[in-house]
Protein backbone atom coordinates (compact mmCIF):
# COMPACT_ATOMS: atom_id res chain seq x y z
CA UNK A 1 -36.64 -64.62 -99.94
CA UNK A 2 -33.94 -63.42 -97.21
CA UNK A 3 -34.05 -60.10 -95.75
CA UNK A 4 -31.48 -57.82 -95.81
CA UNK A 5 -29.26 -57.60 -92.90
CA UNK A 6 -30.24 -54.49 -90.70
CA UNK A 7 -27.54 -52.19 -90.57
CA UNK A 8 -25.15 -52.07 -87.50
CA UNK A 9 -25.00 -49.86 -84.64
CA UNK A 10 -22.12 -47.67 -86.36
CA UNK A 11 -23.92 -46.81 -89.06
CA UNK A 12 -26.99 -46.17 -86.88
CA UNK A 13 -25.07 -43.65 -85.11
CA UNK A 14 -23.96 -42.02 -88.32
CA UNK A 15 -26.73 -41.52 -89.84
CA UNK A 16 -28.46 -39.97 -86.63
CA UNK A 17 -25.44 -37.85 -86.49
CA UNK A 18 -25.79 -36.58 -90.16
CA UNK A 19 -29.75 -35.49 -89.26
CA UNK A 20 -28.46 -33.78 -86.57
CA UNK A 21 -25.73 -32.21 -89.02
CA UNK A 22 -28.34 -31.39 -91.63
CA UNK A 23 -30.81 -29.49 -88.83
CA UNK A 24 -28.67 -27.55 -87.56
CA UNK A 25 -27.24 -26.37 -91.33
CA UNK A 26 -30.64 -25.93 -92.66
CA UNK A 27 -33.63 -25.16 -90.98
CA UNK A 28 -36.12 -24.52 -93.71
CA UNK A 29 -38.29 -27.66 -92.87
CA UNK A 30 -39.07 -28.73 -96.68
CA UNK A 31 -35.46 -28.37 -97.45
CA UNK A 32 -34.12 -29.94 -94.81
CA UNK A 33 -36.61 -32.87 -94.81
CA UNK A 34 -35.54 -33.47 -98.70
CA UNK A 35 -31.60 -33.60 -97.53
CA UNK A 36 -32.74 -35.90 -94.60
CA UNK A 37 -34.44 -38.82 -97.17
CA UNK A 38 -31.37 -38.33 -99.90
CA UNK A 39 -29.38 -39.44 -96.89
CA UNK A 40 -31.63 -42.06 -95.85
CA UNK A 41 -31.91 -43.69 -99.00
CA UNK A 42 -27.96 -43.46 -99.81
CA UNK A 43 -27.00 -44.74 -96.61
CA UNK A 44 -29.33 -47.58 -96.45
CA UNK A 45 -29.67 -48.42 -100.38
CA UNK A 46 -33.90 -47.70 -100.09
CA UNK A 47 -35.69 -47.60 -102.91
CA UNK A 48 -38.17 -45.17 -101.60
CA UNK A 49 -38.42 -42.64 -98.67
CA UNK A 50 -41.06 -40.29 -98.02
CA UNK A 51 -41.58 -37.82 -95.26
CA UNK A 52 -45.41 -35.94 -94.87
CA UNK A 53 -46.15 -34.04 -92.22
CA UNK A 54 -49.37 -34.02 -90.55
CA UNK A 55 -52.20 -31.53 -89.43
CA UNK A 56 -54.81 -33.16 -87.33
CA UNK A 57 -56.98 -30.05 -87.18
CA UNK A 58 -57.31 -29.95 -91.22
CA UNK A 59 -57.02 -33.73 -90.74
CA UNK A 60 -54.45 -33.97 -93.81
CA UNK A 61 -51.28 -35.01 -94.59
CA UNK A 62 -48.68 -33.62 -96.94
CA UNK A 63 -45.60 -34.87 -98.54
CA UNK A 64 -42.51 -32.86 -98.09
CA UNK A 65 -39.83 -34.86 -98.73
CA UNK A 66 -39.37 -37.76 -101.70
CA UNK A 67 -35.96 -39.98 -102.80
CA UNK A 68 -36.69 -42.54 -104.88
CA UNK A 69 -34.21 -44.80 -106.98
CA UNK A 70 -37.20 -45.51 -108.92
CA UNK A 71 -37.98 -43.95 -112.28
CA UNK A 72 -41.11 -43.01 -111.24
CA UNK A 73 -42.46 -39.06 -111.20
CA UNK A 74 -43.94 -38.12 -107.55
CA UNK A 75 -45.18 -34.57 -106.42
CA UNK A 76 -44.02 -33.73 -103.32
CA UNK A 77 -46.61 -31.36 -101.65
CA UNK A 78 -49.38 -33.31 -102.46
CA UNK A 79 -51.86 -33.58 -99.33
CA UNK A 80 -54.29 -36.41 -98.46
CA UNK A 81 -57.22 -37.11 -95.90
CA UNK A 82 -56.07 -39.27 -92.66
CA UNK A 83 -57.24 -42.21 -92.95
CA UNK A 84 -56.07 -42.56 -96.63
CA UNK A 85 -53.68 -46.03 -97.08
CA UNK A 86 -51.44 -46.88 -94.81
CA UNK A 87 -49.87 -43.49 -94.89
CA UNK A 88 -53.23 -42.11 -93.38
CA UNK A 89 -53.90 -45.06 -91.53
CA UNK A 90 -50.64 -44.48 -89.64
CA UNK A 91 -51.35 -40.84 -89.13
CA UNK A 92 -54.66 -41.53 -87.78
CA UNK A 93 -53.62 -43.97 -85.24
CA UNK A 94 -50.50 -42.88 -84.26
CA UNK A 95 -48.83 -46.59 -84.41
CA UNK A 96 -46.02 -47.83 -87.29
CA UNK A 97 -47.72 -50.45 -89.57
CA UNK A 98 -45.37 -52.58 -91.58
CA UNK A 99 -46.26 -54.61 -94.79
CA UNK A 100 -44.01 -57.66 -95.58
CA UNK A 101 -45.82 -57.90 -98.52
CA UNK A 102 -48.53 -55.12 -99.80
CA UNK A 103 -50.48 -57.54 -102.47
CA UNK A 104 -51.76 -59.21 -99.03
CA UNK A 105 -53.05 -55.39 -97.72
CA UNK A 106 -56.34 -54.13 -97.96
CA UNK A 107 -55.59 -50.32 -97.60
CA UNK A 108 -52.43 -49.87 -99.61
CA UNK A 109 -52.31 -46.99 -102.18
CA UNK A 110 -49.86 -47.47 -104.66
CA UNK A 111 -46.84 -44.66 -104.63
CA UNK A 112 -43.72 -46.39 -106.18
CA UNK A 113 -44.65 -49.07 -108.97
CA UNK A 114 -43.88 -52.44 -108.09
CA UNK A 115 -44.01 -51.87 -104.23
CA UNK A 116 -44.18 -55.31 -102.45
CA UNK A 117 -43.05 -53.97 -98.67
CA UNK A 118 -43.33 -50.68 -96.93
CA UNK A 119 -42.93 -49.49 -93.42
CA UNK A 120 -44.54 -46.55 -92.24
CA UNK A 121 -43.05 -44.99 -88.75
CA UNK A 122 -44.94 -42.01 -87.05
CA UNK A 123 -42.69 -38.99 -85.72
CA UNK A 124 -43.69 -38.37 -82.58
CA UNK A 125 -42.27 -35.48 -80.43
CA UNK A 126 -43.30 -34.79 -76.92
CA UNK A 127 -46.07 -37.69 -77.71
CA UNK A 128 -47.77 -35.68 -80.39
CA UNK A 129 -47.87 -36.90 -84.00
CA UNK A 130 -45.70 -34.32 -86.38
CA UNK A 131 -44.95 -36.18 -89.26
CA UNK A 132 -44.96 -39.63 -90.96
CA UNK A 133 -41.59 -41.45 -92.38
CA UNK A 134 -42.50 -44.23 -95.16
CA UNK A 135 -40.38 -46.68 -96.72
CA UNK A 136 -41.21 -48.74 -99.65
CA UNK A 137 -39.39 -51.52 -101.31
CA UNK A 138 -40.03 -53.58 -104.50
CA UNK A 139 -38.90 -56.99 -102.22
CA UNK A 140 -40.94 -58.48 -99.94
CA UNK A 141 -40.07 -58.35 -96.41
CA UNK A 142 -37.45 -55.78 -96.94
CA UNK A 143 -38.02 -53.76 -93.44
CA UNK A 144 -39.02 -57.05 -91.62
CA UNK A 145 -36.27 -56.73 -88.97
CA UNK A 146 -35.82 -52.77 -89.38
CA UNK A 147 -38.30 -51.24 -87.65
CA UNK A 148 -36.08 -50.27 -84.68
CA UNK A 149 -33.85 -48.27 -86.26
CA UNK A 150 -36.45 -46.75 -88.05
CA UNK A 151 -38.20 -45.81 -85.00
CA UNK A 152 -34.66 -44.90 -83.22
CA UNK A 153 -34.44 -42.57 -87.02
CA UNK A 154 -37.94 -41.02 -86.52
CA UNK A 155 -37.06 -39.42 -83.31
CA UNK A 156 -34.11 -37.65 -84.21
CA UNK A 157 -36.17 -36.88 -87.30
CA UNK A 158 -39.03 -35.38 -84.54
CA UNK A 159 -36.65 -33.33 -83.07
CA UNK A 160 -35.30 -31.87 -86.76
CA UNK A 161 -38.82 -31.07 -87.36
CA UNK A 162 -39.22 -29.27 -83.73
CA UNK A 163 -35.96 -27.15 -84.26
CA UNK A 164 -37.45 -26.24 -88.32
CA UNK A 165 -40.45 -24.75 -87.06
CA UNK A 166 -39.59 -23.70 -84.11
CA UNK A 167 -37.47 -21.42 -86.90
CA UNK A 168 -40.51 -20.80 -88.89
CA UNK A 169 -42.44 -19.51 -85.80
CA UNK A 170 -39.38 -17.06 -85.15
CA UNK A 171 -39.20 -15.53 -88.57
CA UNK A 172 -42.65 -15.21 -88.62
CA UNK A 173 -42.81 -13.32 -85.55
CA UNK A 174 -39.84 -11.35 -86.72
CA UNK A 175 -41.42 -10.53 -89.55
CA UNK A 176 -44.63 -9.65 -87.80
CA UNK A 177 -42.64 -7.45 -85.67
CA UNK A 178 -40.76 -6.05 -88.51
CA UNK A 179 -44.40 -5.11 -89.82
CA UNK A 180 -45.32 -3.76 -86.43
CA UNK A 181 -42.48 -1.35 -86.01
CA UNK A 182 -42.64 -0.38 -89.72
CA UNK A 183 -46.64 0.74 -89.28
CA UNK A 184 -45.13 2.79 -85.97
CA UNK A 185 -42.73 4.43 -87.67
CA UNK A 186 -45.20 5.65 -90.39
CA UNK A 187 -47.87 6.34 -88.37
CA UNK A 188 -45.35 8.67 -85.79
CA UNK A 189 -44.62 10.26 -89.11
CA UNK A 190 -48.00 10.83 -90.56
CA UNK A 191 -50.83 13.02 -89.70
CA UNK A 192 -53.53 11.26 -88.11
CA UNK A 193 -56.39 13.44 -89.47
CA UNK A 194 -55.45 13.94 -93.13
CA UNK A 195 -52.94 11.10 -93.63
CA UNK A 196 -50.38 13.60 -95.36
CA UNK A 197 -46.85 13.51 -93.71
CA UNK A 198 -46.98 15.61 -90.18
CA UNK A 199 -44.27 17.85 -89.26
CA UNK A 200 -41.94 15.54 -87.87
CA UNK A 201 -41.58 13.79 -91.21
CA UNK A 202 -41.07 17.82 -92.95
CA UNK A 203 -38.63 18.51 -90.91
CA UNK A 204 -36.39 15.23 -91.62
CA UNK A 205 -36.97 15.60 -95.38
CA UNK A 206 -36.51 19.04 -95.52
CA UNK A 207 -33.26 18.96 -93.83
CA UNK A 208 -32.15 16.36 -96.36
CA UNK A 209 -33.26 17.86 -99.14
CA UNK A 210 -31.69 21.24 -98.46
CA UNK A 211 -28.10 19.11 -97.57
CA UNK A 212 -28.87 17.38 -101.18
CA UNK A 213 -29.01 20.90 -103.15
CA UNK A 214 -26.03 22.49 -100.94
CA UNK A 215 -23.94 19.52 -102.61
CA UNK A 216 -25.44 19.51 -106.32
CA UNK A 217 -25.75 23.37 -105.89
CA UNK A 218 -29.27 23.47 -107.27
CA UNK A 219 -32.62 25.01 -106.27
CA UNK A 220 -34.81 23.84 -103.63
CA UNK A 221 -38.47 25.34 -103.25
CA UNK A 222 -41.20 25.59 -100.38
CA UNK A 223 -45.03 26.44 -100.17
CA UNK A 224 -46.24 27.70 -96.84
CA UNK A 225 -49.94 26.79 -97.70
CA UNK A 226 -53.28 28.04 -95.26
CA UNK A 227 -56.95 27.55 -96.17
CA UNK A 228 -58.32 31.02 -95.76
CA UNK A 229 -60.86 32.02 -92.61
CA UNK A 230 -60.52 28.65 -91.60
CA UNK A 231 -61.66 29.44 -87.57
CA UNK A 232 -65.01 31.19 -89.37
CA UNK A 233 -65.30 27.49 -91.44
CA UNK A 234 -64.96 25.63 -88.21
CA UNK A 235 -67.28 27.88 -86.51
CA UNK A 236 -69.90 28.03 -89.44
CA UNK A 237 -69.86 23.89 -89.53
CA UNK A 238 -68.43 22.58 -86.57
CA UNK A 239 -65.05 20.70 -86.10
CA UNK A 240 -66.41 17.73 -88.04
CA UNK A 241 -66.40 20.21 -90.95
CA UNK A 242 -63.63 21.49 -90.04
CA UNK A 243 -61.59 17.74 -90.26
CA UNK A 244 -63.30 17.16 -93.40
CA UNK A 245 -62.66 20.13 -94.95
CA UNK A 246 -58.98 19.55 -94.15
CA UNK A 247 -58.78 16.25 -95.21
CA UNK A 248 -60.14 17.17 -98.14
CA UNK A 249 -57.63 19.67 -98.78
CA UNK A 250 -54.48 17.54 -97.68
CA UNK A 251 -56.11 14.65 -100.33
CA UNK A 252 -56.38 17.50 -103.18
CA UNK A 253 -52.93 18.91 -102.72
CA UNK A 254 -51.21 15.56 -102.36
CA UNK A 255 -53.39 14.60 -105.72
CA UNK A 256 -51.87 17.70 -107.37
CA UNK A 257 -47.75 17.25 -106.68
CA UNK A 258 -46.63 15.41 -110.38
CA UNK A 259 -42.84 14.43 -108.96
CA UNK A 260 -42.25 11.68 -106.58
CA UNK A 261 -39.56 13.92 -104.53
CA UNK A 262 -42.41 16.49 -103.96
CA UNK A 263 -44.14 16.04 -100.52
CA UNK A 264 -46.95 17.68 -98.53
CA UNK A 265 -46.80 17.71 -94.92
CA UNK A 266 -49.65 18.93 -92.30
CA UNK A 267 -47.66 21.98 -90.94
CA UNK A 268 -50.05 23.06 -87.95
CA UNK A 269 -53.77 23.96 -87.72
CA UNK A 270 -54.53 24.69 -90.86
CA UNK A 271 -51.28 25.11 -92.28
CA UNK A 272 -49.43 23.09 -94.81
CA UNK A 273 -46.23 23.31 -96.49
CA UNK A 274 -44.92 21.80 -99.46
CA UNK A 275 -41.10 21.09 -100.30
CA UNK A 276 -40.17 20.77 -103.88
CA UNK A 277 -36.82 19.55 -104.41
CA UNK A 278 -34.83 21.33 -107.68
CA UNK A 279 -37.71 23.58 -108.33
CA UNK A 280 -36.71 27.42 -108.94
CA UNK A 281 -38.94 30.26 -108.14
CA UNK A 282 -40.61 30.14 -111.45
CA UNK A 283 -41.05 26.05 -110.78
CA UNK A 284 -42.58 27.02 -107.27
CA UNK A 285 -45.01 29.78 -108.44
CA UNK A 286 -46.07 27.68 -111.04
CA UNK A 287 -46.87 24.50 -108.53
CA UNK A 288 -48.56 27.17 -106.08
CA UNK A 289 -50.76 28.38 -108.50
CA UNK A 290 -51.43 24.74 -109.47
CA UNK A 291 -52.26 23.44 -105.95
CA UNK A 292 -54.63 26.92 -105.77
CA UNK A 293 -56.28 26.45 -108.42
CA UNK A 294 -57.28 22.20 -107.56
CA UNK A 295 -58.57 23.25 -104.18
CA UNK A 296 -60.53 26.12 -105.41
CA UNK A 297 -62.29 23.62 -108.25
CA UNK A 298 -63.55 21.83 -105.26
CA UNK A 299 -66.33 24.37 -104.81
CA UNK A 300 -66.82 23.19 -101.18
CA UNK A 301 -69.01 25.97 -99.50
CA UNK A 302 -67.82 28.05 -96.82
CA UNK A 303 -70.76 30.55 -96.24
CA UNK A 304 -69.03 32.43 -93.54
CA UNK A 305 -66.22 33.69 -95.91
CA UNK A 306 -66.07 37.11 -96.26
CA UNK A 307 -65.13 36.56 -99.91
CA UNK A 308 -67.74 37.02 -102.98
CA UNK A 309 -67.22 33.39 -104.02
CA UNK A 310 -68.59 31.52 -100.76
CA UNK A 311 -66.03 28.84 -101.55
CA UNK A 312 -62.98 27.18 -99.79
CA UNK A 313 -60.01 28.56 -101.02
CA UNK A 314 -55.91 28.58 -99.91
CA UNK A 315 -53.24 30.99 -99.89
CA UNK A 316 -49.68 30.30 -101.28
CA UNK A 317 -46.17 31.62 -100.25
CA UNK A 318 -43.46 30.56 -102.30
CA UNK A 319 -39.76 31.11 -101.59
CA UNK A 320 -36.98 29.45 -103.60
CA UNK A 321 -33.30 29.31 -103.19
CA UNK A 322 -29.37 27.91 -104.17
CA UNK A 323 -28.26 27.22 -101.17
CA UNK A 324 -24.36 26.64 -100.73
CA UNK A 325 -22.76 24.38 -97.33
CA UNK A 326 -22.79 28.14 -95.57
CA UNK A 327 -26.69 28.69 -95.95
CA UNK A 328 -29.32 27.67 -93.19
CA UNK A 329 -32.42 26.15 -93.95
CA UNK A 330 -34.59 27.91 -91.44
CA UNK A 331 -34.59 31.01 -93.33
CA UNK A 332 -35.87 29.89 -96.27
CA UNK A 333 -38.81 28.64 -94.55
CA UNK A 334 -39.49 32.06 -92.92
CA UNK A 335 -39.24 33.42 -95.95
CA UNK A 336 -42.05 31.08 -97.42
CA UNK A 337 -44.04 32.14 -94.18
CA UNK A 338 -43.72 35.83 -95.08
CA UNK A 339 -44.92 35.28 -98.61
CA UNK A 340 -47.87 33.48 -97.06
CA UNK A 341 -48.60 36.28 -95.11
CA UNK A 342 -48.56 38.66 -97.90
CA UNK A 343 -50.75 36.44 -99.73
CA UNK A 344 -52.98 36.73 -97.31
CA UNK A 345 -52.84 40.48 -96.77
CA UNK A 346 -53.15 40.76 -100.00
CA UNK A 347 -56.62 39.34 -100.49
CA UNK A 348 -56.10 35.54 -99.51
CA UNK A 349 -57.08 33.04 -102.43
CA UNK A 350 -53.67 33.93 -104.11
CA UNK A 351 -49.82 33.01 -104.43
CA UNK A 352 -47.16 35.36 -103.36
CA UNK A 353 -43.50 35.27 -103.59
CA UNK A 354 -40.50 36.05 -101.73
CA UNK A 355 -37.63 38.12 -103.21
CA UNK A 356 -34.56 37.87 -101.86
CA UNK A 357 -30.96 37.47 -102.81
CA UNK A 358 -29.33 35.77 -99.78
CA UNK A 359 -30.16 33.76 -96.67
CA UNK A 360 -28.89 34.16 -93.09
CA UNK A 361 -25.54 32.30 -92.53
């Protein structure tokens, strides 16, 4: 039987210049691979062209690319041992290995039904092994005279598969670094005891918050928040204590806020405070008394308080307000540190409010 005519030096040239077309459009190596045997097998009129990549440390191969005019069903990303037919064989020795006729060969593994020749091509770049190209035919001696071009193919093919993952290796690292930066971020704006937001983070939500209810014209509320005799707890059981017993408390507050838009922030020391977008006065009392009322439930002991209860307890100042585009944000926080002061001047383990009408412009 005559073998077909290898294909001349134009069409060589054009089909190296359409993998170099389809690598640079699309660098998603599976993709791209799939593109590169569609063109293969329309340019040349193969029945059957198969690309697998190679990994010599797992010592497998996969398939990542199939065109077949066959009517035959074939997985692509299936993976093999080296060593396994003449795909494997090839990938183990690093050498092309062609078949004029398979029914004479010992280690062929059928693919394509009816397969008499095939022609198996390593991709080499820089000398190492990347990937395998395999052609099959149902004629004998189909690639007798081919395996030239298919060689000069498998090159450009290496270099295709260079660019795609030198791609992959960039987005991964971009996403790595993505990652990296994100985890900064949230870490510079996080508390590194009690994992609450610190006051960096308060301070940026609180200013947007307060912009967001001078626009809607609604209420915005804040706790000022301080677990009472605090210096006697850290001198009763040490700063250990003392960092547990805060990140106890920043856990049990954070447990108590119901609304997504509500947010506790380590303010200082011992302090926290507590913005609660659209909440009124009433809303705010009632949230105070709330977050009081969790951390005293703890019952942790705190032997040096000079209350009758022995227990670790907070104080709560509340302050609520309309703002309008005029009003200044600042004051409403001192007002939510006065109410915390006459909570605690008023017997600490209580919620206070402040009453006022207006804030400084």
């Amino acid at each position: 039987m005559a073998t077909k005519k290898p294909p001349g030096r134009g069409t060589e040239l054009e089909i190296l210049n359409a993998i170099v077309r389809i690598a640079t459009l699309d660098l998603e190596l599976r993709p791209m691979l799939q593109r590169i045997t569609d063109a293969l097998a329309q340019k040349f009129g193969w029945e059957f062209v198969a690309c697998v990549t190679v990994d010599r440390d797992r010592k497998r191969f996969t398939c990542e690319a199939v065109t077949t005019t066959q009517n035959t069903d074939i997985d692509v990303g299936y993976s093999r041992e080296l060593g396994s037919g003449v795909v494997g064989e090839v990938a183990s020795l690093a050498r092309p290995i062609l078949l004029d006729d398979v029914l004479t060969a010992k280690n062929y593994v059928e693919t394509m039904p009816g397969t008499r020749s095939e022609l198996c091509v390593p991709v080499l770049h820089r000398g190492e092994l990347v990937a395998i190209l395999n052609l099959e035919s149902t004629r004998p001696r189909e690639f007798h005279d081919q395996l030239p071009l298919v060689q000069t193919i498998a090159d450009q093919i290496a270099g295709a598969i260079h660019s795609a993952r030198l791609f992959q290796q960039a987005q991964h690292a971009n996403r790595a670094l993505a990652e990296a930066n994100r985890r900064l971020e949230e870490l510079s704006r996080t508390d590194g005891l009690t994992g609450v937001a610190n006051r960096r983070q308060f301070e940026d939500v609180y200013e947007r918050e307060w912009r967001r209810a001078q626009r809607a014209k609604g209420p915005i509320a804040l706790l000022m928040i301080d677990i009472d005799e605090f210096k006697k707890y850290n001198d009763r059981y040490g700063h250990q204590g003392g960092d547990d017993c805060l990140k106890k408390v920043a856990e049990t507050l954070k447990a108590a806020l119901t609304r997504a838009s509500d947010m506790v922030a380590r303010y200082g020391g011992e302090e926290f405070v507590v913005v609660l977008p659209g909440s009124d006065q009433q809303q705010g009392i009632a949230t105070a008394e709330r977050l009081r009322q969790r951390v005293e439930a703890l019952a942790m002991p705190h032997e040096a308080a000079t209350s009758g209860n022995k227990k670790v307890t907070i104080s709560v100042g509340v302050a609520s307000y309309h703002p309008d585009e005029k009003d200044r944000g600042e004051t409403l926080l001192s007002a939510a540190d006065q109410a915390l002061y006459g909570a605690k001047h008023g017997g600490r383990n209580r919620t206070c409010a402040a009453v006022f009408n207006s804030v400084a412009r």
